[in-house]
Protein backbone atom coordinates (compact mmCIF):
# COMPACT_ATOMS: atom_id res chain seq x y z
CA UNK A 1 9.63 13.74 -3.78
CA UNK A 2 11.12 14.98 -6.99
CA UNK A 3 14.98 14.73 -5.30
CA UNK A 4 14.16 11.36 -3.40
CA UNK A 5 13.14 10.14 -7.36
CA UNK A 6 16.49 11.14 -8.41
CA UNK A 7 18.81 10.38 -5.74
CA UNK A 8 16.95 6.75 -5.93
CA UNK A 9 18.02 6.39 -9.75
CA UNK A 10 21.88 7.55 -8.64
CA UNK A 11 22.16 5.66 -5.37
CA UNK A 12 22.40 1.68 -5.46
CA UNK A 13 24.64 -1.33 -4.78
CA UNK A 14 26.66 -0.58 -8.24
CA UNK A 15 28.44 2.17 -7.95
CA UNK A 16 27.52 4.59 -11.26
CA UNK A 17 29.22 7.68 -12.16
CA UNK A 18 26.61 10.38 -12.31
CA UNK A 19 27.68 11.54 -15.93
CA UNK A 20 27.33 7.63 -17.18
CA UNK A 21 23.82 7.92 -15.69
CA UNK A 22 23.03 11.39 -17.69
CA UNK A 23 24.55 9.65 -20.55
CA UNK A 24 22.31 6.81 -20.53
CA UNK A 25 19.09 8.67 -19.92
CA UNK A 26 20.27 10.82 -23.15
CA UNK A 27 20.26 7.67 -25.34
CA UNK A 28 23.96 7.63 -25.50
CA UNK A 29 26.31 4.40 -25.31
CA UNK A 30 27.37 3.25 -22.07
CA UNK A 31 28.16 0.24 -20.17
CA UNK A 32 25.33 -2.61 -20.78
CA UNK A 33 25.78 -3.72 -17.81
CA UNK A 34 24.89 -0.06 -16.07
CA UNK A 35 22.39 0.72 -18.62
CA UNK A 36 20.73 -2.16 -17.57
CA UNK A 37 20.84 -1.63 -14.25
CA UNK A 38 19.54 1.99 -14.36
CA UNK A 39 17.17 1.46 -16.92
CA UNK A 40 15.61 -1.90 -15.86
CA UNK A 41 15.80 -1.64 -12.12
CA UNK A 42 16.60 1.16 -10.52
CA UNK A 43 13.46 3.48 -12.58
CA UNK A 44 10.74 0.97 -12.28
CA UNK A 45 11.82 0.13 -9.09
CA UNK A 46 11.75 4.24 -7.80
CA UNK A 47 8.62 4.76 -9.89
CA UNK A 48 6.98 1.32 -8.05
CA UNK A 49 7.42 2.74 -4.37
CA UNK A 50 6.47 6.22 -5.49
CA UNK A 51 3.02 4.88 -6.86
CA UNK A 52 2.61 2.32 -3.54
CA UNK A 53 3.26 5.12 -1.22
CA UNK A 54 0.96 7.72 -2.77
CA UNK A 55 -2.01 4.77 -2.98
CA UNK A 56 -1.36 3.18 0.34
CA UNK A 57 -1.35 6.62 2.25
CA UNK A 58 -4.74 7.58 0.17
CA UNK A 59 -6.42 4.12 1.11
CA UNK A 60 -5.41 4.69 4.46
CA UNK A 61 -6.65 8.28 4.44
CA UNK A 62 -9.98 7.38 3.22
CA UNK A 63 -10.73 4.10 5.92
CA UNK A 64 -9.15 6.55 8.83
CA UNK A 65 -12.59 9.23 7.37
CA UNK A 66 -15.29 6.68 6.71
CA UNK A 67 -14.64 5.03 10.28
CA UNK A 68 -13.32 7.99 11.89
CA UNK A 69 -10.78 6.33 14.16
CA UNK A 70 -6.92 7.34 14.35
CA UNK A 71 -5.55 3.58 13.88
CA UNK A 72 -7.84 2.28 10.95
CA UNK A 73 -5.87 1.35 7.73
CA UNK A 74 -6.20 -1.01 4.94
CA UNK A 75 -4.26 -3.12 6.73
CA UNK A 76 -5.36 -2.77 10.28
CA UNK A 77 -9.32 -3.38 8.75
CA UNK A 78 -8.25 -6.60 6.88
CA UNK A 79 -8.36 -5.63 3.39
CA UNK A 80 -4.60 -5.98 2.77
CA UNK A 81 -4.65 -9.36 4.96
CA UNK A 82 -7.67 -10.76 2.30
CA UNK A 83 -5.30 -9.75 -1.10
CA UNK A 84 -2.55 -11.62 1.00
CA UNK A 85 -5.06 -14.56 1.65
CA UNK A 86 -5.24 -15.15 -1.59
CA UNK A 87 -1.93 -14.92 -2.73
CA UNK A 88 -1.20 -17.44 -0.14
CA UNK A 89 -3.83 -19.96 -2.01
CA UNK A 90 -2.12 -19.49 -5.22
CA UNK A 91 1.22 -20.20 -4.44
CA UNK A 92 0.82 -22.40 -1.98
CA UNK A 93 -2.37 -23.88 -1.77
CA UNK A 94 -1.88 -24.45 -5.39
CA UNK A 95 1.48 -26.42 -4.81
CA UNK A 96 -0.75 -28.73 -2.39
CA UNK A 97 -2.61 -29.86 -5.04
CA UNK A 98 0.13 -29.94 -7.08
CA UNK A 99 0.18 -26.95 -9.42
CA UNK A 100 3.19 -25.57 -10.26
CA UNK A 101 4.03 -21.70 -10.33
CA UNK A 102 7.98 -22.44 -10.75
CA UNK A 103 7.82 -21.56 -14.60
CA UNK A 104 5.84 -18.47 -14.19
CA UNK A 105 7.33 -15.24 -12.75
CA UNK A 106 4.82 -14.11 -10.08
CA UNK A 107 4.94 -10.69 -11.31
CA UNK A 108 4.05 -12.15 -14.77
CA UNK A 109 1.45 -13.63 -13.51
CA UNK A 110 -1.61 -11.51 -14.23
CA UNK A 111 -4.24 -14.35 -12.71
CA UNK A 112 -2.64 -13.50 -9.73
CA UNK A 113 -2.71 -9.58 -9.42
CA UNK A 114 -6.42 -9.96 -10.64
CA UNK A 115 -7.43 -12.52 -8.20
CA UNK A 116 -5.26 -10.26 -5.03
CA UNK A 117 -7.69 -7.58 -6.44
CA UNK A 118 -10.42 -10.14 -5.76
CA UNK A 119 -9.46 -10.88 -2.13
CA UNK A 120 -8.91 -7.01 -1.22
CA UNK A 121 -12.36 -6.69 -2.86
CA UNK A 122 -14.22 -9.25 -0.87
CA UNK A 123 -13.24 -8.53 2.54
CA UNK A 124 -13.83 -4.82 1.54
CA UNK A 125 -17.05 -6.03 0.91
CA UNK A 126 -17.71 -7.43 4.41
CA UNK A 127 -16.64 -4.67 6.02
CA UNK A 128 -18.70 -2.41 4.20
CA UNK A 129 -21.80 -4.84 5.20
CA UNK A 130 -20.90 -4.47 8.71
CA UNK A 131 -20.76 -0.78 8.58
CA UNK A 132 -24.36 -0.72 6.92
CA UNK A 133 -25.44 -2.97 9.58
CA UNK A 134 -23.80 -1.86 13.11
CA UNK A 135 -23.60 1.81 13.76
CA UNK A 136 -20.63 1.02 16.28
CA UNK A 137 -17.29 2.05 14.75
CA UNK A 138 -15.16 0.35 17.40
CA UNK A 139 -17.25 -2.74 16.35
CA UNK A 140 -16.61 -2.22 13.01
CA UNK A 141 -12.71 -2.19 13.43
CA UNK A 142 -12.88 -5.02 15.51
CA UNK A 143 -14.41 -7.17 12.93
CA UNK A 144 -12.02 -5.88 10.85
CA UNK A 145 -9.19 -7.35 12.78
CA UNK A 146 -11.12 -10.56 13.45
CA UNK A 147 -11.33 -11.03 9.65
CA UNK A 148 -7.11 -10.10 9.51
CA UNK A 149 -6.56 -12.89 12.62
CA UNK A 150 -8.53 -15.44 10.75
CA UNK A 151 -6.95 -14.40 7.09
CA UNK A 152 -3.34 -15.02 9.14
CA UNK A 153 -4.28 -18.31 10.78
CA UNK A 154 -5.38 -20.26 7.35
CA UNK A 155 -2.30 -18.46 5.63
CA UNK A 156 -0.31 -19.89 8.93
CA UNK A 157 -1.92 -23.52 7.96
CA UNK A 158 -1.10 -23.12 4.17
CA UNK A 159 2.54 -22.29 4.81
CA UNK A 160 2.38 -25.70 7.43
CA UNK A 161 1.33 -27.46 4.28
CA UNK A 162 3.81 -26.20 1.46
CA UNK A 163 6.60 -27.25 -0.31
CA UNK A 164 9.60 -25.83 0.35
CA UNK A 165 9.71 -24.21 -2.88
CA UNK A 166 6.05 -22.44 -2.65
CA UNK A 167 6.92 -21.50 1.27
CA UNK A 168 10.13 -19.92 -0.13
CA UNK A 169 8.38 -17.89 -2.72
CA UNK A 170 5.66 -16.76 -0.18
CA UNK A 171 8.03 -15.77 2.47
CA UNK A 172 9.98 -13.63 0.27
CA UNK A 173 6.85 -11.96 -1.48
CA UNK A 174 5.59 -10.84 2.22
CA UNK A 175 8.57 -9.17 3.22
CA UNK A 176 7.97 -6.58 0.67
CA UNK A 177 9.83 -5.34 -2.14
CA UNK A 178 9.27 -2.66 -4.88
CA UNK A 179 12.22 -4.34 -6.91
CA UNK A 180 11.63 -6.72 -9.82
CA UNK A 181 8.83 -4.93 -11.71
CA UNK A 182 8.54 -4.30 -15.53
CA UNK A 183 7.28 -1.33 -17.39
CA UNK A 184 4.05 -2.92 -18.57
CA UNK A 185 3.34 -3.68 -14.48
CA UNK A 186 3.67 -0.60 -14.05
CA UNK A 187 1.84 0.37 -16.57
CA UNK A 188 -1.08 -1.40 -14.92
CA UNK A 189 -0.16 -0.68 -11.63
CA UNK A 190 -0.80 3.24 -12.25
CA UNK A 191 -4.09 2.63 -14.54
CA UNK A 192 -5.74 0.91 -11.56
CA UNK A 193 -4.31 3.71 -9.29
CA UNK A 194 -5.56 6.13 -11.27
CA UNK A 195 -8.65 4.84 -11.27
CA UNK A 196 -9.23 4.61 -8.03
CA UNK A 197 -8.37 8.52 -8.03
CA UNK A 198 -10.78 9.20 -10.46
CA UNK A 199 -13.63 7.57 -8.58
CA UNK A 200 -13.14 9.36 -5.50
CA UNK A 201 -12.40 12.54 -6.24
CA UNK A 202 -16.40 13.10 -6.93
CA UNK A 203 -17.06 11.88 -2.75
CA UNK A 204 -14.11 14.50 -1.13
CA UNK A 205 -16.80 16.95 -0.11
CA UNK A 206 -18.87 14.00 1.06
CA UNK A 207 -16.02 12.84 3.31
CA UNK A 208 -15.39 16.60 4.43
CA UNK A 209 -18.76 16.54 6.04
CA UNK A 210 -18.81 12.75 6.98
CA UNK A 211 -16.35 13.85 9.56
CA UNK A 212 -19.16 15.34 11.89
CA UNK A 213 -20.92 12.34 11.44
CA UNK A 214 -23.51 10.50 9.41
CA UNK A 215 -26.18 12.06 11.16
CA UNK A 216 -25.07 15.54 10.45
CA UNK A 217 -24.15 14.73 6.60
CA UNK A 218 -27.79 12.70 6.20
CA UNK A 219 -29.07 16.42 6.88
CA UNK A 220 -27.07 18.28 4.89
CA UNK A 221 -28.13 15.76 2.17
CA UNK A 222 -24.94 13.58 1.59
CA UNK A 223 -25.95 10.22 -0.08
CA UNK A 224 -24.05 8.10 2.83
CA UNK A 225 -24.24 4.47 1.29
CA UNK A 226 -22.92 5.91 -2.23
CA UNK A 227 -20.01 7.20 -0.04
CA UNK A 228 -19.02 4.29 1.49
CA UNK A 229 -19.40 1.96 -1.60
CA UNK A 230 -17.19 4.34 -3.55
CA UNK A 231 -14.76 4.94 -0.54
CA UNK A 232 -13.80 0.97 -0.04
CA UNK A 233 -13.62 0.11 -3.58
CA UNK A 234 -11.42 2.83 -4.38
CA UNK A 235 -9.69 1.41 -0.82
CA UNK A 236 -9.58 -2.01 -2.30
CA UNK A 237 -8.06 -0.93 -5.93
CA UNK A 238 -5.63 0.92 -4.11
CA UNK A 239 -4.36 -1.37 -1.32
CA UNK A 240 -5.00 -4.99 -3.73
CA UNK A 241 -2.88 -3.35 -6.67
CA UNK A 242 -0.08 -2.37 -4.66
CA UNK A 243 -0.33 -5.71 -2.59
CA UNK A 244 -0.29 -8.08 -5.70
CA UNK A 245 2.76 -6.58 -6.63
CA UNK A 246 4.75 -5.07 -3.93
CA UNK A 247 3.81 -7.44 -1.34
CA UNK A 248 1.95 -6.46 1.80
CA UNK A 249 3.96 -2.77 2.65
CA UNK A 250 2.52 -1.92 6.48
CA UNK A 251 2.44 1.19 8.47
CA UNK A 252 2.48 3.49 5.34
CA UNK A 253 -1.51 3.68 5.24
CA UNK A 254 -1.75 4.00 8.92
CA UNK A 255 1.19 7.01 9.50
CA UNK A 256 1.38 8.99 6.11
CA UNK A 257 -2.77 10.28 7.02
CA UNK A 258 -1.88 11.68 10.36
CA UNK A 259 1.69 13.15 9.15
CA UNK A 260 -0.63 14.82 6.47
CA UNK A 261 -2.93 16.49 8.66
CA UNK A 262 0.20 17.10 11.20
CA UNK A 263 1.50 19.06 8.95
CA UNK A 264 -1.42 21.00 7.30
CA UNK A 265 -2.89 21.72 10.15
CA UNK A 266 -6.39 20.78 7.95
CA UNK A 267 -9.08 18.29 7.44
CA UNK A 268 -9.89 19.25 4.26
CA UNK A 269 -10.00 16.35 2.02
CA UNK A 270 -8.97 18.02 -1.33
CA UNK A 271 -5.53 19.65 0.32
CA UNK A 272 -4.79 15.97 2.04
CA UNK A 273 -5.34 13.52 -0.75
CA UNK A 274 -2.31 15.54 -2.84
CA UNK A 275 -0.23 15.59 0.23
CA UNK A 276 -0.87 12.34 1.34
CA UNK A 277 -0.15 10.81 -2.06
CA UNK A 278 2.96 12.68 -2.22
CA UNK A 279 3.93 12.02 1.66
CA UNK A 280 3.32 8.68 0.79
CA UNK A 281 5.43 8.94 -2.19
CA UNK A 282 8.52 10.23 -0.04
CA UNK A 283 8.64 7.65 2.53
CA UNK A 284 8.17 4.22 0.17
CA UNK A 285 11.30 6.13 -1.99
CA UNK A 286 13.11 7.10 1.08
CA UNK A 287 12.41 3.14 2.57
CA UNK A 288 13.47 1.62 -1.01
CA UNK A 289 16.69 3.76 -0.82
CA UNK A 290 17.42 2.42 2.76
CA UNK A 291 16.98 -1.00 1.53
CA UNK A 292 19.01 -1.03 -1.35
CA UNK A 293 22.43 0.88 0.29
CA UNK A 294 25.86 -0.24 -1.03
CA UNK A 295 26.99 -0.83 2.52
CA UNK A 296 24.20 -3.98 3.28
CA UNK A 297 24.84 -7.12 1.75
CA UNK A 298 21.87 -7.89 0.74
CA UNK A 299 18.46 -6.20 0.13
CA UNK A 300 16.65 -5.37 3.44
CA UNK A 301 12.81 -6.24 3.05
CA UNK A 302 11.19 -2.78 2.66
CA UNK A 303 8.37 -3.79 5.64
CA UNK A 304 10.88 -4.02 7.94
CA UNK A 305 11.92 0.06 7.26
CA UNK A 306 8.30 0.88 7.23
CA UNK A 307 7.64 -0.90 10.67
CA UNK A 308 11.15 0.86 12.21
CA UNK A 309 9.73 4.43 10.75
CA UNK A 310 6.12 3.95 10.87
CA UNK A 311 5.33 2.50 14.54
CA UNK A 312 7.48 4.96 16.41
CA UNK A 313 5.79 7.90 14.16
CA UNK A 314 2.62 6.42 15.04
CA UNK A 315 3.21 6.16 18.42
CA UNK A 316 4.37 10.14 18.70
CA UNK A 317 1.46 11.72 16.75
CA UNK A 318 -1.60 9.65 18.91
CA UNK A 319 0.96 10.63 22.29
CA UNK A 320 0.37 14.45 20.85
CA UNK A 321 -3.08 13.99 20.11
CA UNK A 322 -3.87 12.68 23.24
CA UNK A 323 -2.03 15.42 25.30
CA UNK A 324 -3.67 17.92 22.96
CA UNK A 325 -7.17 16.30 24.10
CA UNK A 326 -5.95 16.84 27.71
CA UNK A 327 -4.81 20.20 27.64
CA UNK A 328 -7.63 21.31 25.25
């Protein structure tokens, strides 16, 4: 993680000499136009996608527990689709009724991380009543996707409404990027991530034995309903934070889990939340790099090297799993 950090601050589309970037990171004078560069976009950018990845890959560790199903994720359950839902209303449902964003940066815009928050909160919210209410977890996911089809189809219908302006802006914000992001975002980026750390770390032994089952952690006196509140609003901080600014990053919650337990051969929730953070960590920086090489003209959208890593990943470790079922 620590090398990926680096080599992201010394690789990009300007070429830097390595001593000019040790020079600036000393306080020393140096090219503006380089100090700029390495100091206003490359950092934030490699700090951005090592936060996103750590709190994606924890979100998606925690959903994969509570519903204790290889493929659930906050994005597969709907939770990133509802943070998306509502970013769709604000920049383009608002140009429908003719409010203009076109003076406000969208990362400036702190209604609009607060109210992706909102939308990643509510349909965590309606997933958690449906898990209250139906003991089926297949049930349970399904919903979840329901809610993700119907989030898509009214987003589908905003963007058949907008402005050309609006549709532009959306477009580009769900491709993905952890470029473009200021110091005091981040600052607020890794408070909310952090506290979505701090409220879970108190329900790992909870989840440990909610993996044989509610039944078997009811007896062993686990308070089941505190787990799951706790679980999907740390879920929700963690996915709607990193969607409001990042965009909607896919495949990162749903791989990074089952690389983590692939290769600690545990379950144990307080070894995997580190390693998943930092597994997360390593592909979002290792995805950001890819996307901003000197060879590509332009900047590829970072859910575009998530979906080329993540789905064939995917597709390997449940191939494994299921042989190892068979041979077992």
């Amino acid at each position: 993680m620590v090398f990926l950090l680096v080599a992201h601050v010394l690789i990009g589309k300007v070429s830097i000499p390595v001593s000019e970037v040790f020079s600036i990171l000393g306080g020393q004078k140096a090219n503006e136009v380089h100090s700029f560069i390495l100091l206003h976009s490359r950092i934030p950018t490699a700090i951005c996608a090592l936060l996103a990845g750590g709190a994606l890959s924890v979100a998606g560790l925690y959903m994969q527990t509570l519903f204790r199903n290889p493929v659930a994720g906050p994005y597969i359950l709907g939770i990133t689709s509802g943070s998306s839902l509502v970013v769709a209303f604000f920049i383009m449902g608002a140009s429908s009724l003719g409010i203009s964003f076109s003076k406000i940066s969208l990362l400036d815009n702190s209604v609009l991380v607060f109210a992706s928050l909102l939308g990643s909160f509510f349909f965590s919210m309606i997933i958690l009543w449906f898990s209250m209410k139906v003991r089926s977890v297949t049930t349970v996911l399904i919903i979840g996707l329901m809610l993700s089809s119907g989030a898509s189809a009214i987003i589908s219908l905003l963007e058949s409404m907008a402005n050309k302006s609006s549709l532009q802006t959306f477009t580009f914000w769900s491709f993905g990027s952890f470029a473009g992001i200021n110091y005091l975002q981040l600052g607020i980026m890794a408070a909310i991530i952090a506290l979505a750390l701090a409220l879970s770390l108190s329900q790992l032994k909870g989840l440990n034995v909610y993996i044989g089952g509610e039944i078997y952690a009811q007896s062993l006196g686990i308070n089941i309903k505190q787990l799951k509140i706790i679980s999907i609003i740390s879920t929700a901080l963690l996915a709607g934070v990193v969607t409001s600014y990042c965009g909607p990053i896919g495949f990162v919650g749903l791989a990074v889990p089952h690389l983590s337990r692939y290769f600690m051969k545990t379950s144990n929730h307080i070894v995997l939340l580190p390693i998943c953070f930092i597994l997360g960590a390593i592909v979002c920086l290792l995805c950001s790099m890819i996307a901003s090489l000197p060879f590509f003209d332009t900047q590829i959208p970072v859910n575009i090297i998530t979906s080329l890593i993540g789905a064939p990943v995917m597709i390997y470790i449940l191939w494994n799993q299921k042989n190892s079922m068979q041979h077992g």
